[in-house]
Structure formats: structure tokens, C-alpha cells
N, C-alpha and C. Protein backbone atom coordinates (compact mmCIF):
# COMPACT_ATOMS: atom_id res chain seq x y z
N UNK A 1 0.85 -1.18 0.00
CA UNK A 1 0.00 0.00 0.00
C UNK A 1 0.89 1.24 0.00
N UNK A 2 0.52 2.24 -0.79
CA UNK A 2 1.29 3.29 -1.06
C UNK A 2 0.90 4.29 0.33
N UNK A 3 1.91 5.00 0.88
CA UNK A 3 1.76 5.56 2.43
C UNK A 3 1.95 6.74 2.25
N UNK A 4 2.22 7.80 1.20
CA UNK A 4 2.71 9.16 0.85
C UNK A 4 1.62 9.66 -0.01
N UNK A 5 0.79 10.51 0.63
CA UNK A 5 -0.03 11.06 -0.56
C UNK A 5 -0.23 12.77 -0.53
N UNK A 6 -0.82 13.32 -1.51
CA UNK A 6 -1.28 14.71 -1.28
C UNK A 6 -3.15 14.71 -1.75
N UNK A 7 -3.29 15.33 -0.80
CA UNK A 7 -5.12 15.55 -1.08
C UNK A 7 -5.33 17.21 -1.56
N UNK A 8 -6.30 16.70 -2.77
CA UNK A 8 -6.26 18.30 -3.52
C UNK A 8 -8.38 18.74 -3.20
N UNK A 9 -8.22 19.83 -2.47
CA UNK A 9 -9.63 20.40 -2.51
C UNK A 9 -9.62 21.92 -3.20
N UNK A 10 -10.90 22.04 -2.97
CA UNK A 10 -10.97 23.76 -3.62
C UNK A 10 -10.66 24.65 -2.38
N UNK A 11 -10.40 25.79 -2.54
CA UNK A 11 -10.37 26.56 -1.74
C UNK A 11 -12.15 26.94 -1.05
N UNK A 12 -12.24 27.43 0.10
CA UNK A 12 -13.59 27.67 0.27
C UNK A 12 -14.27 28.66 -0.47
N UNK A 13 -15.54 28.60 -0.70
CA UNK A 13 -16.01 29.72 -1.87
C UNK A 13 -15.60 29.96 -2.79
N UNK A 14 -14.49 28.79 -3.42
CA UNK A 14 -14.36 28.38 -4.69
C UNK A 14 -15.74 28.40 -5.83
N UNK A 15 -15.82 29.06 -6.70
CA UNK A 15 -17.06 29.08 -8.11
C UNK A 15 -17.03 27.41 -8.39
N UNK A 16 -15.93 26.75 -8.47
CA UNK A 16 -16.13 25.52 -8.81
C UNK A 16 -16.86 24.27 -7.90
N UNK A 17 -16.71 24.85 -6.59
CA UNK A 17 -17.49 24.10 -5.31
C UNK A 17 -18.92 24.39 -5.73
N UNK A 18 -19.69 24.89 -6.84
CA UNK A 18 -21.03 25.28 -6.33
C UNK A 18 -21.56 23.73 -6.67
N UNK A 19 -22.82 23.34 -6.14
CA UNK A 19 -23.60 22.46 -6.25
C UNK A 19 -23.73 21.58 -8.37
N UNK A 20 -24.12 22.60 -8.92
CA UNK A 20 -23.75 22.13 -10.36
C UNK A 20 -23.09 22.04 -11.13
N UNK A 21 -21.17 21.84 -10.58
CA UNK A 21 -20.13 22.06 -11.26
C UNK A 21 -19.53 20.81 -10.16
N UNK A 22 -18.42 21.08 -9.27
CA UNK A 22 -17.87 19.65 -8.81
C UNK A 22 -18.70 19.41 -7.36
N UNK A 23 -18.76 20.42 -6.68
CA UNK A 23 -19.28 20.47 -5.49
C UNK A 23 -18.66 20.60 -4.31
N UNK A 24 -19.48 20.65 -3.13
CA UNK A 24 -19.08 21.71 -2.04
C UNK A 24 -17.83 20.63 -1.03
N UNK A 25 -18.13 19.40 -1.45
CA UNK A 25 -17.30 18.41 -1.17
C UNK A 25 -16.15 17.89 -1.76
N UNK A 26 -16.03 18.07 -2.85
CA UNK A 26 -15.18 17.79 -3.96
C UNK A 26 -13.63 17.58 -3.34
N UNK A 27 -13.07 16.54 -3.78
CA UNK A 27 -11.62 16.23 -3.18
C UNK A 27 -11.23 15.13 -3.88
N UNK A 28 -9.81 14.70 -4.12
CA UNK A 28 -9.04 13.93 -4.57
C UNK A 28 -7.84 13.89 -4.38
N UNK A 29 -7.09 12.84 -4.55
CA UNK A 29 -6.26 12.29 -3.94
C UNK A 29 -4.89 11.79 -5.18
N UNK A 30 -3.73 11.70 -4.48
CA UNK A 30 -2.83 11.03 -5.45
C UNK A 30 -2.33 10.46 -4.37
N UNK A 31 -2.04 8.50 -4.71
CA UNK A 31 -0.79 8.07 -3.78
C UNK A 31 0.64 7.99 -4.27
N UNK A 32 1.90 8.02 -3.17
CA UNK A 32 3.22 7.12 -3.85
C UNK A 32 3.71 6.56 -2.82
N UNK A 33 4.98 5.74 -3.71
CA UNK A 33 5.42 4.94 -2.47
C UNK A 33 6.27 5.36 -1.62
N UNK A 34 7.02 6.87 -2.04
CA UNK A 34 8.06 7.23 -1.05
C UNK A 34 7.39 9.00 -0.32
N UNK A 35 7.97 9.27 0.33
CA UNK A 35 7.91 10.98 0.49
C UNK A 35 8.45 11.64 -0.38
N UNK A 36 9.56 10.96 -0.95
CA UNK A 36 10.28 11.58 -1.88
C UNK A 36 10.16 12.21 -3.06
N UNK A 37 8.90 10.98 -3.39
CA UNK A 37 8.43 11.16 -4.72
C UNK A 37 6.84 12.29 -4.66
N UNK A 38 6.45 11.90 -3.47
CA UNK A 38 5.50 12.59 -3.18
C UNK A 38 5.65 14.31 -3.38
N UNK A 39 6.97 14.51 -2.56
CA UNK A 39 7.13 15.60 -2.41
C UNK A 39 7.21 16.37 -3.41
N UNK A 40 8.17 15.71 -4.46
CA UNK A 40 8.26 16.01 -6.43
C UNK A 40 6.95 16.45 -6.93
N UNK A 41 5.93 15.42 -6.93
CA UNK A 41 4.37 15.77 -7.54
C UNK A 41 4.04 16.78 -6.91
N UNK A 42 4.05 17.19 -5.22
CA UNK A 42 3.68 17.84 -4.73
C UNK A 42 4.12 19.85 -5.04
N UNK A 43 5.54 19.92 -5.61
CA UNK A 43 6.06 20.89 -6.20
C UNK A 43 5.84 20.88 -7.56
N UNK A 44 5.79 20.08 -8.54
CA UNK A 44 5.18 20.14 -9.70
C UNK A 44 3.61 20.28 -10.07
N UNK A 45 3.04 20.02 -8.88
CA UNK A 45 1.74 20.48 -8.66
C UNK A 45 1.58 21.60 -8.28
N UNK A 46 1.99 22.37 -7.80
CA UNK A 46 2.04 23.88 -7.50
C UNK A 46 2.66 24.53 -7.81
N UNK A 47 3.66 24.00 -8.97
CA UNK A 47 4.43 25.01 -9.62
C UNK A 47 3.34 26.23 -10.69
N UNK A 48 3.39 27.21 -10.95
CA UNK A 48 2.37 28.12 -12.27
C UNK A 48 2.20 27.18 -13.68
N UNK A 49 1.57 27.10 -14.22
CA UNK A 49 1.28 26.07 -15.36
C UNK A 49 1.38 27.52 -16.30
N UNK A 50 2.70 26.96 -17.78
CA UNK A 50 2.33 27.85 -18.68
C UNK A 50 1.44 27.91 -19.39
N UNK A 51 0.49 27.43 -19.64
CA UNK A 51 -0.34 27.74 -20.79
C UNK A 51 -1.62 28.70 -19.90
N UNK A 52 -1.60 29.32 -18.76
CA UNK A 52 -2.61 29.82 -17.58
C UNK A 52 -1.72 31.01 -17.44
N UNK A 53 -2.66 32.39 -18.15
CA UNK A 53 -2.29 33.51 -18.18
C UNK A 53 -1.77 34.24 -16.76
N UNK A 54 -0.59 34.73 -17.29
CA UNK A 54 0.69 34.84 -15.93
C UNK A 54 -0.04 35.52 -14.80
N UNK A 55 -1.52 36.47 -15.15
CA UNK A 55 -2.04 36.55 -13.29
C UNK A 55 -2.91 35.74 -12.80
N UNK A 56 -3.31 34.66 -13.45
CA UNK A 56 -3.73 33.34 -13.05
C UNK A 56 -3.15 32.08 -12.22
N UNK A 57 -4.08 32.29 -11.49
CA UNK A 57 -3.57 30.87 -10.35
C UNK A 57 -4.09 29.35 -10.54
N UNK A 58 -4.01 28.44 -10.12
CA UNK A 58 -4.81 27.33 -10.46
C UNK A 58 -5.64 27.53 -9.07
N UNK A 59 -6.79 27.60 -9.07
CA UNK A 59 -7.54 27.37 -7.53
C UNK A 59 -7.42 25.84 -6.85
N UNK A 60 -6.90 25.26 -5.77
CA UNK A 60 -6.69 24.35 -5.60
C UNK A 60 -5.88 24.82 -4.37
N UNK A 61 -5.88 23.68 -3.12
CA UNK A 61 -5.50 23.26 -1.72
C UNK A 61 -4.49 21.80 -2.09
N UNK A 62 -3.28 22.00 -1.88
CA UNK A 62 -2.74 20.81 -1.49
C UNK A 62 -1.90 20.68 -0.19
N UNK A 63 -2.70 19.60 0.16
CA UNK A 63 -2.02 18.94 1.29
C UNK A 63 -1.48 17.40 1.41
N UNK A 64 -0.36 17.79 2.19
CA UNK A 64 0.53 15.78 2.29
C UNK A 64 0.08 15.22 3.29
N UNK A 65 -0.11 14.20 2.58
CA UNK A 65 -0.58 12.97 3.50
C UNK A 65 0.26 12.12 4.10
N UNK A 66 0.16 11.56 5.22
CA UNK A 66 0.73 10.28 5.59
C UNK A 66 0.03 9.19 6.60
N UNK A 67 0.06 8.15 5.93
CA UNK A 67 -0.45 6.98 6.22
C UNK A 67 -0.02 6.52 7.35
């Protein structure tokens, strides 16, 4: 079982939390097998994405998990 994860939610009062888009619950998950690697996804996940105009953020919460 993979023991290193990060859990991604919306921020609160996120537009995308409303009821007819993902919702007020909305969350997901990535596992791995080390911290190590975790930690990698976890900075490449929050790094700025180029193609998302430079005063654009991605809306999104990440947090590390451990099992």
C-alpha cells in the first residue's frame, strides 16, 4: 500500500465548489510509495502552469498525507 499522498480540494467559496459544477465536497487524492516522490508531484503540482495567463492561479489546496 502506497503511504505518501497529497489531497487536492478547492479553496472555500471556490465558483467551482457550487452544487452544479464539482461540489461543495469535492476532493481527490494522489498516492506514492516514497515521500520523496510525493514531495516532487507535490512541487510540480504547484508550480504556475504555462499555458494559464501569468495573473492566473490554479484554484486548488494541497495537502501531504501520511499513512
Amino acid at each position: 500500500m502506497k503511504r505518501f499522498g497529497i489531497r487536492v480540494t478547492l479553496p472555500a467559496g471556490d465558483p467551482m465548489g457550487a452544487a452544479h459544477l464539482l461540489g461543495e465536497g469535492w476532493e481527490y487524492f494522489r498516492w506514492y510509495d516514497t515521500a520523496a516522490a510525493r514531495d516532487e508531484a507535490l512541487a510540480d503540482m504547484a508550480r504556475h502552469l504555462s499555458y494559464y495567463r501569468p495573473a492566473d492561479r490554479a484554484s486548488q489546496v494541497l495537502e501531504k498525507l501520511d499513512r
